[in-house]
Protein backbone atom coordinates (compact mmCIF):
# COMPACT_ATOMS: atom_id res chain seq x y z
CA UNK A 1 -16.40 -22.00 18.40
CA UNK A 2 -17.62 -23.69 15.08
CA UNK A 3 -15.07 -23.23 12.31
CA UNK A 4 -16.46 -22.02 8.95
CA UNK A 5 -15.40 -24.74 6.14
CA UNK A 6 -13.54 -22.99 3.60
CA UNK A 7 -12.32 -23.76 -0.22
CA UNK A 8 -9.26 -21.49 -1.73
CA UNK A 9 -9.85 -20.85 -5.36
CA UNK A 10 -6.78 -18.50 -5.79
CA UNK A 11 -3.66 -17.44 -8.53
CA UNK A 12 -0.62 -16.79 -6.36
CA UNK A 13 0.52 -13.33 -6.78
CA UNK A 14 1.78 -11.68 -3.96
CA UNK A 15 -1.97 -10.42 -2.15
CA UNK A 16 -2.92 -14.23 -2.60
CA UNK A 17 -0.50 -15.30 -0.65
CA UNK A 18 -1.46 -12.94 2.07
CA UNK A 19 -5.14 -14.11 2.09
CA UNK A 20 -3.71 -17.73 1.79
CA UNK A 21 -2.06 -17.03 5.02
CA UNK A 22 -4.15 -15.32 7.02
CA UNK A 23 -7.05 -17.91 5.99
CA UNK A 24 -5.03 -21.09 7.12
CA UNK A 25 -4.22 -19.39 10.45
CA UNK A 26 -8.08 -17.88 11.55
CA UNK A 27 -9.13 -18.93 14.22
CA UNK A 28 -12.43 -18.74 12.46
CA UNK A 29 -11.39 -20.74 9.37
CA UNK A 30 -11.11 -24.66 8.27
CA UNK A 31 -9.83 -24.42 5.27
CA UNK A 32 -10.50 -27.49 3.43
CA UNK A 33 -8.93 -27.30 0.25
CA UNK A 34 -6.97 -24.83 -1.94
CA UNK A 35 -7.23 -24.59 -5.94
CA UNK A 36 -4.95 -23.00 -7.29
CA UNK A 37 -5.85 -21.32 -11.31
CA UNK A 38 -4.57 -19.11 -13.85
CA UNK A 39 -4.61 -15.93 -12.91
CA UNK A 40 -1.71 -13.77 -12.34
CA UNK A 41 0.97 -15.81 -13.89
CA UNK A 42 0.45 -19.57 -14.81
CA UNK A 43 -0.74 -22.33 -13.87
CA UNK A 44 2.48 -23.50 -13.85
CA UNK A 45 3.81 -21.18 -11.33
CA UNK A 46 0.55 -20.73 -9.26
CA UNK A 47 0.31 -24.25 -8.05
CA UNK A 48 4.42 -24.24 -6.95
CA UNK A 49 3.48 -21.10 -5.33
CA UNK A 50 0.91 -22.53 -3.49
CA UNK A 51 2.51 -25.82 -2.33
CA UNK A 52 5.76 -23.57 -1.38
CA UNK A 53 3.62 -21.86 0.59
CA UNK A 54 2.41 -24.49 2.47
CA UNK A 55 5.83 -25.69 3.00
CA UNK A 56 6.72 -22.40 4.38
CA UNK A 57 3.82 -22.72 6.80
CA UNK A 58 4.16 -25.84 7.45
CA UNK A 59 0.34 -26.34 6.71
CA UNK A 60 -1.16 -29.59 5.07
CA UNK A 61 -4.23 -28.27 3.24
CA UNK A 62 -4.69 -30.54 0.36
CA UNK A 63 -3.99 -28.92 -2.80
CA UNK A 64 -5.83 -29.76 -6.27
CA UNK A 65 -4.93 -28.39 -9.51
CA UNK A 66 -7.41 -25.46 -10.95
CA UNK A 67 -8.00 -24.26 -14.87
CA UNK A 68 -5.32 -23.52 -17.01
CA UNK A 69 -6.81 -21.21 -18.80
CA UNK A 70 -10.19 -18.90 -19.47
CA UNK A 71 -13.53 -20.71 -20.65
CA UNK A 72 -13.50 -18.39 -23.85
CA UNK A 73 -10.87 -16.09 -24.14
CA UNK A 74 -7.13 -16.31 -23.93
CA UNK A 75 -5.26 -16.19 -21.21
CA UNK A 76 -3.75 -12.56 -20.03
CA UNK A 77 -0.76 -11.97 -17.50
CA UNK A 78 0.21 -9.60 -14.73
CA UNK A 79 3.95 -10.93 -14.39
CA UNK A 80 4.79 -7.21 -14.89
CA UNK A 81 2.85 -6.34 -11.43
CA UNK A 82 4.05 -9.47 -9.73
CA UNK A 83 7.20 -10.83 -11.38
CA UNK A 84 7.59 -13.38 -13.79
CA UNK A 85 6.92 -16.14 -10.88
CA UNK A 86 4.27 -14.31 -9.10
CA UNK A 87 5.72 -13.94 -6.17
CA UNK A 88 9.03 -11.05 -6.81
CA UNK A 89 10.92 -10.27 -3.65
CA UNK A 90 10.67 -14.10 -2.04
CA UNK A 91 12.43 -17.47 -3.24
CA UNK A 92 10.45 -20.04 -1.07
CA UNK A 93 12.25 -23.13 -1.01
CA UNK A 94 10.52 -25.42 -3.29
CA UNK A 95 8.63 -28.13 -1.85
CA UNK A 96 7.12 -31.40 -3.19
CA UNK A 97 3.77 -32.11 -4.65
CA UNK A 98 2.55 -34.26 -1.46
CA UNK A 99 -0.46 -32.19 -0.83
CA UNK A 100 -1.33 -32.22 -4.23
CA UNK A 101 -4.70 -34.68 -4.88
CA UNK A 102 -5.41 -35.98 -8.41
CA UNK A 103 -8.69 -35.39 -9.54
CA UNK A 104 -10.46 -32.22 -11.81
CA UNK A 105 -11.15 -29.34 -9.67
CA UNK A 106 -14.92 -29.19 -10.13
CA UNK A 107 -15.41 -32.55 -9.15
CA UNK A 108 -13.47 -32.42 -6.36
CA UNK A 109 -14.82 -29.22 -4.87
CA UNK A 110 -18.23 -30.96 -5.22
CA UNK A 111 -17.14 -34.06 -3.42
CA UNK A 112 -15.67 -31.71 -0.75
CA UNK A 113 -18.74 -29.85 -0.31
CA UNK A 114 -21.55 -32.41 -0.94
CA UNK A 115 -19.48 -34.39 2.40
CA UNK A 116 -19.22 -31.66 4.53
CA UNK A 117 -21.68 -31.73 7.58
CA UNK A 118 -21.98 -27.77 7.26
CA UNK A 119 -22.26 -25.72 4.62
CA UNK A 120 -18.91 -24.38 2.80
CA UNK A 121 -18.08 -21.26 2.33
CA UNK A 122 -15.83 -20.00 -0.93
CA UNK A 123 -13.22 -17.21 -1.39
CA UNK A 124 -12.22 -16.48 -4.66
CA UNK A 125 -9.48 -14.20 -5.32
CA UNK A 126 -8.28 -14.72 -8.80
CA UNK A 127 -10.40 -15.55 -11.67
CA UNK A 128 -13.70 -17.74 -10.96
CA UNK A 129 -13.20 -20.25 -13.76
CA UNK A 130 -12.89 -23.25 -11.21
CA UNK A 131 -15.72 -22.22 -9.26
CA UNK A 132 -18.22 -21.17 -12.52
CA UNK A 133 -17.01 -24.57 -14.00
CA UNK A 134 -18.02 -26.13 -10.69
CA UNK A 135 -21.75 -24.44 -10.52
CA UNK A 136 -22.07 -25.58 -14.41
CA UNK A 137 -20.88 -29.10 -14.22
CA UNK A 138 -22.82 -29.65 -10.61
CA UNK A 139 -25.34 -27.21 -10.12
CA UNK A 140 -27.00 -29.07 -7.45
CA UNK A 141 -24.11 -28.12 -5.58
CA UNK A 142 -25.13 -24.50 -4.38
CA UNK A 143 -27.63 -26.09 -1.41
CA UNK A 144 -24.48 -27.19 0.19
CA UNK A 145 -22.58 -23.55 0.33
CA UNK A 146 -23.16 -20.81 2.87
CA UNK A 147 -21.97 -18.03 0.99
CA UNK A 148 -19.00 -17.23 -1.96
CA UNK A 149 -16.38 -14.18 -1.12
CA UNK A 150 -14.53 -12.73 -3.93
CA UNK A 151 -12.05 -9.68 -4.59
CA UNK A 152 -12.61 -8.42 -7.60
CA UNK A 153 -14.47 -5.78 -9.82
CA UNK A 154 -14.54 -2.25 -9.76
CA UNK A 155 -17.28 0.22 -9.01
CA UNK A 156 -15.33 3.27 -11.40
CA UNK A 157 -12.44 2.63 -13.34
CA UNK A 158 -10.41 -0.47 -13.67
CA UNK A 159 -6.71 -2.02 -13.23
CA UNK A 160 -6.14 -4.05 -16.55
CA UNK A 161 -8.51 -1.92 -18.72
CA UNK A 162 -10.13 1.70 -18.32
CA UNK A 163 -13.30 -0.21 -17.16
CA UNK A 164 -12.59 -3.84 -16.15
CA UNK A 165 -10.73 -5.14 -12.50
CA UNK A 166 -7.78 -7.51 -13.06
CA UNK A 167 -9.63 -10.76 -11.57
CA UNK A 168 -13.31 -10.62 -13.70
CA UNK A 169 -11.43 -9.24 -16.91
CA UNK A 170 -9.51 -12.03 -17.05
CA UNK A 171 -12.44 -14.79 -16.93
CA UNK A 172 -15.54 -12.47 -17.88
CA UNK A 173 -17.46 -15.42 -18.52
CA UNK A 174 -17.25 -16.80 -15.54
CA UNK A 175 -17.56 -13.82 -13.24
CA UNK A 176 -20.97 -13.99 -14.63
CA UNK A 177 -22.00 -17.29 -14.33
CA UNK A 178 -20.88 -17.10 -10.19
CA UNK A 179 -22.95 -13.66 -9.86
CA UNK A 180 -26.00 -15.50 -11.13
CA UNK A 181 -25.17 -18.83 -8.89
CA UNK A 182 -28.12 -17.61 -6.23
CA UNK A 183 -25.67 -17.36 -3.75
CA UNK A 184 -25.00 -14.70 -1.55
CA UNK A 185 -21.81 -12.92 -3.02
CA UNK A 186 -19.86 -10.50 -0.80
CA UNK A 187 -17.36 -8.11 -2.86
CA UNK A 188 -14.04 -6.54 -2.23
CA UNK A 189 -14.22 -4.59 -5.39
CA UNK A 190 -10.66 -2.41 -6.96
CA UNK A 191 -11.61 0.67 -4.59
CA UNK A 192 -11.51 -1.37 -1.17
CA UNK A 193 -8.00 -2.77 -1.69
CA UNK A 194 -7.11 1.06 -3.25
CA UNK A 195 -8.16 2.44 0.14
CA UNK A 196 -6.76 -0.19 2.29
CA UNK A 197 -2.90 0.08 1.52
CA UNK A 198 -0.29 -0.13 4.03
CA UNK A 199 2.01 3.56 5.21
CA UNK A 200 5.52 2.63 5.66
CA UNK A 201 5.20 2.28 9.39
CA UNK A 202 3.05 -0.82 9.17
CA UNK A 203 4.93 -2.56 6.54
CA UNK A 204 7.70 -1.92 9.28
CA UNK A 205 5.69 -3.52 12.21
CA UNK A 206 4.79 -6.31 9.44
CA UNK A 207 8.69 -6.89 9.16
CA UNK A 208 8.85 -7.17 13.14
CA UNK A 209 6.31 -10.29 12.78
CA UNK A 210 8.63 -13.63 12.58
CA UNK A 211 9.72 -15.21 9.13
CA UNK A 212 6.13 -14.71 8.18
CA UNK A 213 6.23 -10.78 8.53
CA UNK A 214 9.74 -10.80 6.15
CA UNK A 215 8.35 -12.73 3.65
CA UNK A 216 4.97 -11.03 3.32
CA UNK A 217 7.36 -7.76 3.28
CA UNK A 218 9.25 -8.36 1.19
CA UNK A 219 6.94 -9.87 -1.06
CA UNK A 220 4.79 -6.35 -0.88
CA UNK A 221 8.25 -4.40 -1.43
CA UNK A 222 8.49 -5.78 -5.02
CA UNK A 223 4.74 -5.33 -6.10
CA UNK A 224 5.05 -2.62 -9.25
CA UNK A 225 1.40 -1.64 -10.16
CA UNK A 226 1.05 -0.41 -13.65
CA UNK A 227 -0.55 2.95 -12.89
CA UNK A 228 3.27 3.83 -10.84
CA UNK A 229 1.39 4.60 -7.15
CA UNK A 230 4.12 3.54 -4.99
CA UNK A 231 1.38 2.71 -1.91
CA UNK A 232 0.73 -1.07 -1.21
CA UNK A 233 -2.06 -1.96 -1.58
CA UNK A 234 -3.72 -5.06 0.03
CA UNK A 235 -6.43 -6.96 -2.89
CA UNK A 236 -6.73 -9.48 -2.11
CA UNK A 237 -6.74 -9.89 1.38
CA UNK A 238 -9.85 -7.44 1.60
CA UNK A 239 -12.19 -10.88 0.92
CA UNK A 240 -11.06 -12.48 3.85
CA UNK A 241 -11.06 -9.10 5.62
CA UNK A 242 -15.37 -9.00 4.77
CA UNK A 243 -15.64 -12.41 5.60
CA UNK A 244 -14.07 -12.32 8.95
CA UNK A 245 -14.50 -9.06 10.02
CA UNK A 246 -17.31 -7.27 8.11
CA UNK A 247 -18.06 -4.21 10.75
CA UNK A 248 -15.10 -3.20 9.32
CA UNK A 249 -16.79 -2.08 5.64
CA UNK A 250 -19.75 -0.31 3.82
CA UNK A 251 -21.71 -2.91 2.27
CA UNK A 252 -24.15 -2.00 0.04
CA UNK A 253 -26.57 -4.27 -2.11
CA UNK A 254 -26.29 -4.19 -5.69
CA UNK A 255 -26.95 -6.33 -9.08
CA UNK A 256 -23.92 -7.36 -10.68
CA UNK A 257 -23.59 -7.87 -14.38
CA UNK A 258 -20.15 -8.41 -16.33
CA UNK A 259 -19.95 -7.28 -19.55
CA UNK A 260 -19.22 -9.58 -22.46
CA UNK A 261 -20.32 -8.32 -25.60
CA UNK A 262 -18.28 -4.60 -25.42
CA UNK A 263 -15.82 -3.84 -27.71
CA UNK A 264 -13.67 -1.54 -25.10
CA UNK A 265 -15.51 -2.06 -22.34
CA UNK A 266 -14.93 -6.53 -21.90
CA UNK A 267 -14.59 -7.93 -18.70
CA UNK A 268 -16.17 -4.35 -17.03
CA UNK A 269 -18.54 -5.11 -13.60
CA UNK A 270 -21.49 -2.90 -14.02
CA UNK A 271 -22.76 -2.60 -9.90
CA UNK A 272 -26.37 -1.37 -10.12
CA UNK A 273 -26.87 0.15 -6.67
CA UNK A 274 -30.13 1.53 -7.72
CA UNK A 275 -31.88 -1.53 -8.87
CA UNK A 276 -34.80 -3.68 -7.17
CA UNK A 277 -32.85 -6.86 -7.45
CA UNK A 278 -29.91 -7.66 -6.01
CA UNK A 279 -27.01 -10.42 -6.46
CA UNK A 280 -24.51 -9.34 -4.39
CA UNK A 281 -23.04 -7.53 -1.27
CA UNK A 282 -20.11 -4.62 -2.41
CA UNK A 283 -17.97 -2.86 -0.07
CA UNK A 284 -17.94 0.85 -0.85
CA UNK A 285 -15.88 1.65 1.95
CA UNK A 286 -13.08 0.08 4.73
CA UNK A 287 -12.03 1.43 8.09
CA UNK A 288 -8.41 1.36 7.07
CA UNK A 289 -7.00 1.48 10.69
CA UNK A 290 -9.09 -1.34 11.85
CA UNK A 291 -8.12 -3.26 8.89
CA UNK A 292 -4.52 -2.21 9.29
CA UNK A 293 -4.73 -3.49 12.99
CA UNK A 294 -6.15 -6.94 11.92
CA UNK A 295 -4.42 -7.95 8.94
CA UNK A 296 -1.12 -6.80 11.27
CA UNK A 297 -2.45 -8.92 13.70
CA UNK A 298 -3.27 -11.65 11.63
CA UNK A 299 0.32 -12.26 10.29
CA UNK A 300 1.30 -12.04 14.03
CA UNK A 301 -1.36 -15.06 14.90
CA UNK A 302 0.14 -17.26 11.45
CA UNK A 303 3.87 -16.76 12.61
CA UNK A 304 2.58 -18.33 16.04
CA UNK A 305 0.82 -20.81 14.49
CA UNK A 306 3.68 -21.81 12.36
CA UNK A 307 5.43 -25.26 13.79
């Protein structure tokens, strides 16, 4: 079976390192490179999250250092949903920067992809400055990638403002710029990872899977969402979930436009499912026991895989 080349862009937080996992284990996935951005917590923290990670794993993905910060706006945190390192409930043990390659993102990902012998595929779940930088600065670039996956948006109400999803509010700007790449976009909007939460009884079989199942639960047992709802709830992981395994979602066409102008309403997704023209692929709904099965299942196969 062909693998589908992958590229990371991601802001580890506790769902990213889910998807992280799950991604470097498929069967289905070469994952090429990860980039680790702003996003949940900083820079800072993100990349040692993502190179403890791999030491965890014991995985040798080459790392390269994302965007520090927004293209227009300031920065904004969700340390309070995540803990102050982005990853509450798990001290990994830290590891060194061997994986990490110098270089600017952008250019990077384009060397990646122009030298691939298929096209890559993206997943970006945190916000899409690397990758909007990356259509900007090479635009050439798109005729070499298959398709970009993202979580993020929200077809009703948001997480970090009545109308605006964590991931596009905090890099508006460049949500838009990747929904108007010409690519194919496939979204696990707010609602999907909503309906997709874990009961008790498969955290506890998530427990049962290795060193990988404890850290994922108790990563998961220390997520406080700012609305109170005690469920957890799996974001980020929902991408990969599409990518892999899209029989198990809705997906409905729609055109995409992020909102950058409004005074109370920045950073909002507007999904037109009644328009001609269409940018991207949403998923309005998730069989949540076949999703529950694989992602289950999927941090059985990464405990196996780990050496």
């Amino acid at each position: 079976m062909s693998k589908k080349p992958l590229i990371i862009s991601t802001d580890p937080g506790i769902d990213d390192i889910a998807a992280m996992t799950i991604s470097l284990f498929a069967a289905e996935l070469d994952v090429k490179m990860i980039v680790p951005t702003w996003g949940n917590v900083s820079l800072a923290h993100t990349l040692q999250n993502t190179l403890d990670l791999e030491n965890f794993l014991h995985t040798k993905v080459p790392v390269v250092k994302g965007a520090n910060q927004p293209l227009v706006r300031p920065a904004i945190s969700a340390a309070s949903v995540h803990g102050e390192t982005g990853i509450a409930g798990f001290e990994f043990e830290k590891a060194n920067d061997d994986l990490l390659e110098p270089g600017l993102a952008a250019t990077k990902m384009y060397e990646a992809i122009k030298n691939s012998p298929e096209k890559v595929t993206l997943l970006g779940v945190g916000p899409l400055t690397d990758f909007a930088l990356l259509f900007k600065q090479y635009p050439d670039v798109v005729e070499n990638i298959a398709e970009v996956y993202i979580m993020g948006g929200n077809i009703g109400h948001g997480n970090h403002s009545p109308f605006a999803e964590y991931n596009i509010a905090g890099d508006p700007e460049a949500a838009q710029i990747v929904f108007h790449s010409g690519l194919p976009v496939y979204v696990a909007p707010l609602e999907i990872g909503d309906k997709a939460h874990l009961t008790q009884d498969q955290m506890d079989k998530i427990k049962e899977c290795g060193e990988v199942g404890k850290m994922l639960y108790s990563m998961f047992s220390n997520i406080h969402e700012p609305d109170g709802d005690t469920r957890i709830k799996i974001y980020d992981p929902t991408a990969v979930g599409i990518m892999l395994h899209p029989e198990f979602f809705t997906l409905k066409p729609a055109n995409v436009e992020i909102e950058l102008a409004g005074r109370y309403t920045y950073g909002a997704s507007v999904m037109d499912f009644l328009s001609k023209k269409h940018n991207a692929q949403i998923a309005t709904d998730v069989d949540t026991e076949k999703f529950a099965a694989w992602f289950i299942d999927s941090i059985k196969t990464a405990n196996n895989g780990r050496k």
